[in-house]
PDB file of N, CA and C in Angstrom:
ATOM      1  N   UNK A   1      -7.702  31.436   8.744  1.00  0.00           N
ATOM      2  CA  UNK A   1      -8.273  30.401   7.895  1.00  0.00           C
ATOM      3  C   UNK A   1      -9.715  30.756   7.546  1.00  0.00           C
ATOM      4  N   UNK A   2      -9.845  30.504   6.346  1.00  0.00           N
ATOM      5  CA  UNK A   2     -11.199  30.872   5.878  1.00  0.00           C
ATOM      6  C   UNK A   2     -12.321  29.443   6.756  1.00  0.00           C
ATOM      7  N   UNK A   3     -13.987  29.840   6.890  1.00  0.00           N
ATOM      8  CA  UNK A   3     -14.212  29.074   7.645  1.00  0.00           C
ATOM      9  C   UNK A   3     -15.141  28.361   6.342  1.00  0.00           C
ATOM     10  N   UNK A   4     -15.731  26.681   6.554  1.00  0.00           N
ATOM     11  CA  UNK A   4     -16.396  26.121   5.493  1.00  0.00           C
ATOM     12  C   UNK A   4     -15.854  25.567   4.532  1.00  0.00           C
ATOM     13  N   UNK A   5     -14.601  25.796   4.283  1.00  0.00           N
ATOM     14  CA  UNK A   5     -13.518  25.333   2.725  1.00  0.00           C
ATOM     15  C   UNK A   5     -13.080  24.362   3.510  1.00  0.00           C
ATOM     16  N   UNK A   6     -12.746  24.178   4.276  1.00  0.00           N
ATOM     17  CA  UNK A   6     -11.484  22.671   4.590  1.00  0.00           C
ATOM     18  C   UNK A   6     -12.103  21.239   4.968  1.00  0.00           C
ATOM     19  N   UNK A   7     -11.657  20.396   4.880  1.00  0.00           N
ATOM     20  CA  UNK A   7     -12.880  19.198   5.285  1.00  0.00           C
ATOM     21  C   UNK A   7     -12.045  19.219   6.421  1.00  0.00           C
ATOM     22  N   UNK A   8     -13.086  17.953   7.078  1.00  0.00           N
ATOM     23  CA  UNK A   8     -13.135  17.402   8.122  1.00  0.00           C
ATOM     24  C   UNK A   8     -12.034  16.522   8.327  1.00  0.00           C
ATOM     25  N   UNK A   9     -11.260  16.331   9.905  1.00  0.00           N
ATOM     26  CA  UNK A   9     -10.062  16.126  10.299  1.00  0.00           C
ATOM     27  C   UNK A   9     -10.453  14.862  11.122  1.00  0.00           C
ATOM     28  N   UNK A  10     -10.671  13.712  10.753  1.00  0.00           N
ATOM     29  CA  UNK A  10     -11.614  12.794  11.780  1.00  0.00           C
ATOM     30  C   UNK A  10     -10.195  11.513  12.173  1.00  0.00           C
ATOM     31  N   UNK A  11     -10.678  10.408  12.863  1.00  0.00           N
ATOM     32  CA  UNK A  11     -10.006   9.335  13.292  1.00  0.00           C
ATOM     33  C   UNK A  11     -10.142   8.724  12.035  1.00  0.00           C
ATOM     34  N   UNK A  12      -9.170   8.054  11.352  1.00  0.00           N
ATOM     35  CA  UNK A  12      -8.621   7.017  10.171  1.00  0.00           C
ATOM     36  C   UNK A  12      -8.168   6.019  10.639  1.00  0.00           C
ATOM     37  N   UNK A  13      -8.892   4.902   9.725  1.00  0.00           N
ATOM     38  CA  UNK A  13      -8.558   3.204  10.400  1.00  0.00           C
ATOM     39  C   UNK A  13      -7.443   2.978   8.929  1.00  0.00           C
ATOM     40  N   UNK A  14      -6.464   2.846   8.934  1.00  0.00           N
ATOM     41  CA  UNK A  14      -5.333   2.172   7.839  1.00  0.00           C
ATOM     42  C   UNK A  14      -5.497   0.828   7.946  1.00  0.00           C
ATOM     43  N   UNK A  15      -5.849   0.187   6.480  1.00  0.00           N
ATOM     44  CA  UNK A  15      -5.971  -1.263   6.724  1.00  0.00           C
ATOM     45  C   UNK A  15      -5.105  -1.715   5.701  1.00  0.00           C
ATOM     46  N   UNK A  16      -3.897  -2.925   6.150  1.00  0.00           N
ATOM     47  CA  UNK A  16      -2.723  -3.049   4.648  1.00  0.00           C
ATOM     48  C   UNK A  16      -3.419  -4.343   3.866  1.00  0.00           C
ATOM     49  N   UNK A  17      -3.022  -4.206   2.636  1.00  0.00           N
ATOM     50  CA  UNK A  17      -3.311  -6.133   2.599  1.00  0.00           C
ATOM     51  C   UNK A  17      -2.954  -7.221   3.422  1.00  0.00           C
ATOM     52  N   UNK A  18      -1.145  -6.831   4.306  1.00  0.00           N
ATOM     53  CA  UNK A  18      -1.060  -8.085   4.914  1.00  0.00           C
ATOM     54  C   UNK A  18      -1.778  -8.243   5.938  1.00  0.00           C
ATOM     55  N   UNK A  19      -2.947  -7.364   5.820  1.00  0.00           N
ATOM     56  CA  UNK A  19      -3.507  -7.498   7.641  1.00  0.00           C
ATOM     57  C   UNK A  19      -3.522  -6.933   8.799  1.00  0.00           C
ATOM     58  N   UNK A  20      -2.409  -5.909   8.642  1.00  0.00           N
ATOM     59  CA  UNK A  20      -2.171  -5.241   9.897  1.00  0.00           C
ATOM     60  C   UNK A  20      -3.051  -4.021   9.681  1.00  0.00           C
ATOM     61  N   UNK A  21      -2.930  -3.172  10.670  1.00  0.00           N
ATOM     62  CA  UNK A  21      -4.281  -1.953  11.050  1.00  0.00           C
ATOM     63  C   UNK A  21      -3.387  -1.243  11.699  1.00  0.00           C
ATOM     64  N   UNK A  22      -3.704   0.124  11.622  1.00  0.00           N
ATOM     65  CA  UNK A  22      -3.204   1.205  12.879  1.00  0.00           C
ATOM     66  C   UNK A  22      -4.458   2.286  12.553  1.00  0.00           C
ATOM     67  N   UNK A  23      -4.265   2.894  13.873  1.00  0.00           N
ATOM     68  CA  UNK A  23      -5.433   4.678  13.428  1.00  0.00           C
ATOM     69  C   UNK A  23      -4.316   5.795  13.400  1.00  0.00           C
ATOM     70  N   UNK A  24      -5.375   6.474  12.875  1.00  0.00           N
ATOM     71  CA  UNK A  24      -4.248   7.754  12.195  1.00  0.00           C
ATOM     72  C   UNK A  24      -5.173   8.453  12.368  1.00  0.00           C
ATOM     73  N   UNK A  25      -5.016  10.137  12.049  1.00  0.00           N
ATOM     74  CA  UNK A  25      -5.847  11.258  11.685  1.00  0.00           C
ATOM     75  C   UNK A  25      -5.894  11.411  10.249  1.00  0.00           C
ATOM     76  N   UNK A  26      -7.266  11.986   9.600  1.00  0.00           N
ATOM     77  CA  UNK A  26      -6.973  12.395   7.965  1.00  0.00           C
ATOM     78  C   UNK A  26      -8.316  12.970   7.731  1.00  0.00           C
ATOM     79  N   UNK A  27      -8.596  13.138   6.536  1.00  0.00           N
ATOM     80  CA  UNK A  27      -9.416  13.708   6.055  1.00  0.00           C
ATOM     81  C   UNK A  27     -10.653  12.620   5.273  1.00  0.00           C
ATOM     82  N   UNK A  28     -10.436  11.514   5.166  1.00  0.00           N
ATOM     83  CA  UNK A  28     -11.004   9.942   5.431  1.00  0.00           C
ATOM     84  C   UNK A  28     -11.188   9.314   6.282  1.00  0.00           C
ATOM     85  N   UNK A  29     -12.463   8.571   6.361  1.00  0.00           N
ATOM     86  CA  UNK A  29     -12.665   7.682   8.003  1.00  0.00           C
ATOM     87  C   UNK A  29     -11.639   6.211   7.477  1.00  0.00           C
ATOM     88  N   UNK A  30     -11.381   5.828   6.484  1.00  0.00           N
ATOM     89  CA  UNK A  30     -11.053   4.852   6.353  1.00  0.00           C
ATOM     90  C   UNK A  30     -10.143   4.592   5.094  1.00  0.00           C
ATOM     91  N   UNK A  31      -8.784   4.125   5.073  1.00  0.00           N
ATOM     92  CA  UNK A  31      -7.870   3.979   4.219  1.00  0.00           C
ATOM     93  C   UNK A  31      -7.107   2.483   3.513  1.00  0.00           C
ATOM     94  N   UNK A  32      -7.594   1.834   2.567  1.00  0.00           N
ATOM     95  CA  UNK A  32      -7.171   0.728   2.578  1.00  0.00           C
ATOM     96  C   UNK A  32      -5.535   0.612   1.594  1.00  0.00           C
ATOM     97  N   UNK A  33      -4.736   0.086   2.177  1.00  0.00           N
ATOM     98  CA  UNK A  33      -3.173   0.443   1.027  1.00  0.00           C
ATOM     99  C   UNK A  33      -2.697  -1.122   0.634  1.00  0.00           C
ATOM    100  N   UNK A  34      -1.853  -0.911   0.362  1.00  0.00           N
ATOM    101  CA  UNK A  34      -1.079  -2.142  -0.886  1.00  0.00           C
ATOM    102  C   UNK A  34      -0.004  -2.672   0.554  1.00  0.00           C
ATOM    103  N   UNK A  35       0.577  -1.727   0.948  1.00  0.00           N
ATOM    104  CA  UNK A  35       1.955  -2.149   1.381  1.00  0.00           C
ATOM    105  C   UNK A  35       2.185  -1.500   2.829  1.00  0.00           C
ATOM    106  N   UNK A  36       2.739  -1.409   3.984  1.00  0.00           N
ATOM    107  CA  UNK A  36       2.902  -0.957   5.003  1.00  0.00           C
ATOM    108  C   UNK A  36       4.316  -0.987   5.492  1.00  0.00           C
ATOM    109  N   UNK A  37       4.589  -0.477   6.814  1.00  0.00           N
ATOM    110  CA  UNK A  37       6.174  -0.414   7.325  1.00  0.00           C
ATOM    111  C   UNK A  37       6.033  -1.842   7.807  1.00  0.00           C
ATOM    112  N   UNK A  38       5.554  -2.116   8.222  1.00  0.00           N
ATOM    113  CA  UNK A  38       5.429  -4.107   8.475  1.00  0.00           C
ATOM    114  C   UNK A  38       5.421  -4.886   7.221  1.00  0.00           C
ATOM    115  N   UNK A  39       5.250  -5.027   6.318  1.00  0.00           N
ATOM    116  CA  UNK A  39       5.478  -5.462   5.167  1.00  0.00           C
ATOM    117  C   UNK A  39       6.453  -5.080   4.171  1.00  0.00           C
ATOM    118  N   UNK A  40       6.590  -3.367   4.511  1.00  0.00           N
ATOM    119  CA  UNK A  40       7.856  -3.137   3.363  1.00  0.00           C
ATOM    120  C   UNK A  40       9.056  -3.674   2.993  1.00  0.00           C
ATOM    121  N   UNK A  41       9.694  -4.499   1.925  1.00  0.00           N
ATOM    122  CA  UNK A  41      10.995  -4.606   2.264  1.00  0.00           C
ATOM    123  C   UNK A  41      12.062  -3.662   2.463  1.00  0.00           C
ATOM    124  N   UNK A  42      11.779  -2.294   2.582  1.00  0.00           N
ATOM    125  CA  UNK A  42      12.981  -1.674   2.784  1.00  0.00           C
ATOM    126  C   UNK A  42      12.982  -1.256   4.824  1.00  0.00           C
ATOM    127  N   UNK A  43      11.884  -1.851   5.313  1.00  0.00           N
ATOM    128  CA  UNK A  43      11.809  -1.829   6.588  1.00  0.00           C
ATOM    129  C   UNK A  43      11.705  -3.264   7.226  1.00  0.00           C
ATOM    130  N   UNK A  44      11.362  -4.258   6.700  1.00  0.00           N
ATOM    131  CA  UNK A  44      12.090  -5.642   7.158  1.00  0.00           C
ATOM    132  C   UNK A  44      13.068  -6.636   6.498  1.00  0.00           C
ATOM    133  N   UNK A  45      13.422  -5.932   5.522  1.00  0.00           N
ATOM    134  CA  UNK A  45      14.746  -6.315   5.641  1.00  0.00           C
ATOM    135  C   UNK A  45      15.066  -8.361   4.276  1.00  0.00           C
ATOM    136  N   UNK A  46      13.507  -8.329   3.726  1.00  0.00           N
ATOM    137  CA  UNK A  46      13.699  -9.154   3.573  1.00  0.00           C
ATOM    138  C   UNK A  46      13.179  -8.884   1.850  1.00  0.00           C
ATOM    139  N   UNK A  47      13.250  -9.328   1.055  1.00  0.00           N
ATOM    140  CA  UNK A  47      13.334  -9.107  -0.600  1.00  0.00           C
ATOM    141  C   UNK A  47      11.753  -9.736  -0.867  1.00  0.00           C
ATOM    142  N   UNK A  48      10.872  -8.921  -1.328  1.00  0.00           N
ATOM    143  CA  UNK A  48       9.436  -9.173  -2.022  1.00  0.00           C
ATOM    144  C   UNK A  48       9.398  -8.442  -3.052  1.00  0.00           C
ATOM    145  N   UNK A  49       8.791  -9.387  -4.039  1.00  0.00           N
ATOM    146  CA  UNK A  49       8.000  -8.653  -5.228  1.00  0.00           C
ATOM    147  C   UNK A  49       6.867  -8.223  -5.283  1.00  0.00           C
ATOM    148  N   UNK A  50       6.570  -7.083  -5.174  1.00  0.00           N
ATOM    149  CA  UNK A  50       5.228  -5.921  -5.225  1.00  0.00           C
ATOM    150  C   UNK A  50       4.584  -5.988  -6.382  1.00  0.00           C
ATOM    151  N   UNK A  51       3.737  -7.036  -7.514  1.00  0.00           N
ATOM    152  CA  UNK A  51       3.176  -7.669  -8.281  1.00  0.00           C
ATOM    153  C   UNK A  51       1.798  -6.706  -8.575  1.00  0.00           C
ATOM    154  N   UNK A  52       2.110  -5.584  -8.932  1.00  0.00           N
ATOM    155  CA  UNK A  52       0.588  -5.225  -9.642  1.00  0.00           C
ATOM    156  C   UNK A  52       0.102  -5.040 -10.917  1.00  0.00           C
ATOM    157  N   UNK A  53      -0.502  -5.583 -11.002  1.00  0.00           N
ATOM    158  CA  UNK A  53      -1.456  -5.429 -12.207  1.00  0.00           C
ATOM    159  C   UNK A  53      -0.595  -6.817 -12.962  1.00  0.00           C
ATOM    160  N   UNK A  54      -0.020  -7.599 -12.680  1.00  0.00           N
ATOM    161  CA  UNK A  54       0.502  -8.734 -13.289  1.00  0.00           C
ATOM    162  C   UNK A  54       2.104  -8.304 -14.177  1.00  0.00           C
ATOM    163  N   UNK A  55       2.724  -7.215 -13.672  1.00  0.00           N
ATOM    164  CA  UNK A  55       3.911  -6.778 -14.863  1.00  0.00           C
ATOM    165  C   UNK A  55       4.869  -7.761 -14.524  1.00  0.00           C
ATOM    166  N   UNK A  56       5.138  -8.295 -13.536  1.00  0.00           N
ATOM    167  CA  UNK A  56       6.546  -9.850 -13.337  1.00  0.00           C
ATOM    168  C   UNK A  56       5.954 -10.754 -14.608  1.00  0.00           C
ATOM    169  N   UNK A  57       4.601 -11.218 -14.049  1.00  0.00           N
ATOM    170  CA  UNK A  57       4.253 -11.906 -15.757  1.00  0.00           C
ATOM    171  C   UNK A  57       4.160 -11.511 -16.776  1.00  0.00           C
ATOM    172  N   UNK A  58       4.061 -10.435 -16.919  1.00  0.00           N
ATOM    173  CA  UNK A  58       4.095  -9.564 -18.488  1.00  0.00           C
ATOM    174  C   UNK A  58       5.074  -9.512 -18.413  1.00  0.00           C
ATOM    175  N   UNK A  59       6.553  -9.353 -17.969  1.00  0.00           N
ATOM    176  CA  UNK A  59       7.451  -9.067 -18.316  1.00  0.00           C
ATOM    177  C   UNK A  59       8.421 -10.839 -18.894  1.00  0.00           C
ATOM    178  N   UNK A  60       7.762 -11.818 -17.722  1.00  0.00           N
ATOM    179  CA  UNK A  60       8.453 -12.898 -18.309  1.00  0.00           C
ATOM    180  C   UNK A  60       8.266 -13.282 -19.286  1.00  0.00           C
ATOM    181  N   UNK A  61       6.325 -13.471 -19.966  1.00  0.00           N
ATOM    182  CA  UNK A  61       6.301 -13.651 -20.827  1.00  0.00           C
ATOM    183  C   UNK A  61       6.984 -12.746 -22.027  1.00  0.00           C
ATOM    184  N   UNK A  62       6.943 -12.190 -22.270  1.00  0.00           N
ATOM    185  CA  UNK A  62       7.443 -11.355 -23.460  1.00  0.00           C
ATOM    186  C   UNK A  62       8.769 -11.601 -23.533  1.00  0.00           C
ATOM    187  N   UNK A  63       9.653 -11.598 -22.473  1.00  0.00           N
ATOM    188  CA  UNK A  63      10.814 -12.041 -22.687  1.00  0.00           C
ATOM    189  C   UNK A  63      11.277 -13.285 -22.633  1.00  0.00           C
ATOM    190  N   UNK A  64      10.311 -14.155 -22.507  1.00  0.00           N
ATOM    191  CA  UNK A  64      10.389 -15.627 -22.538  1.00  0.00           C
ATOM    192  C   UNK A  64      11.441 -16.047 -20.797  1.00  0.00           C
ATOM    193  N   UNK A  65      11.305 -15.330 -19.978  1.00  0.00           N
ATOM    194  CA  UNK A  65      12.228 -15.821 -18.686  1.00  0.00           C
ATOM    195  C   UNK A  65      11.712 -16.642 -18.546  1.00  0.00           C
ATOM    196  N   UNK A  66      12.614 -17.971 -18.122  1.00  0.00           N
ATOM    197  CA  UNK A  66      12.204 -19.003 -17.571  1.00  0.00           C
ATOM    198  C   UNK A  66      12.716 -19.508 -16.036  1.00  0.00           C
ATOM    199  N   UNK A  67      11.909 -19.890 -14.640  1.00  0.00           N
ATOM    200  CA  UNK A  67      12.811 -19.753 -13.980  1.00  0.00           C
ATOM    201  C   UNK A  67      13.631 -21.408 -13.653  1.00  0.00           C
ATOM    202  N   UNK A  68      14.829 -21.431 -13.155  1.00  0.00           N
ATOM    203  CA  UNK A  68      15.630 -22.310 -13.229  1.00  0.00           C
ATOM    204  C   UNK A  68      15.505 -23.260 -11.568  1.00  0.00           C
TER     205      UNK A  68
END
């Protein structure tokens, strides 16, 4: 390995929106994300809409969905 080119390999704090935290290793002291294995629905099992940037409402409006 060449020496001076690679960054630094430090402790990483992962912080999700819902709140939860774990440490990790990375090349960042600090990582903030959208979604986690505690929140994912394809790891609990339960059906959420992942809402960014507003496209569920852009999409109803334009298509006029209304819900029932």
């Amino acid at each position: 390995m060449k020496k001076k080119i690679h960054p630094k390999y430090v402790e990483c704090k992962v912080t999700c929106a819902c709140g939860s935290s774990f440490e990790t290793r990375a090349t960042l002291p600090k990582l903030d994300v959208e979604i986690c294995s505690e929140c994912h629905p394809f790891y609990t099992g339960k059906q959420k809409y992942i809402d960014t940037e507003g496209r569920i409402e852009k999409f109803k409006k334009k298509y006029g969905y209304k819900e029932q």
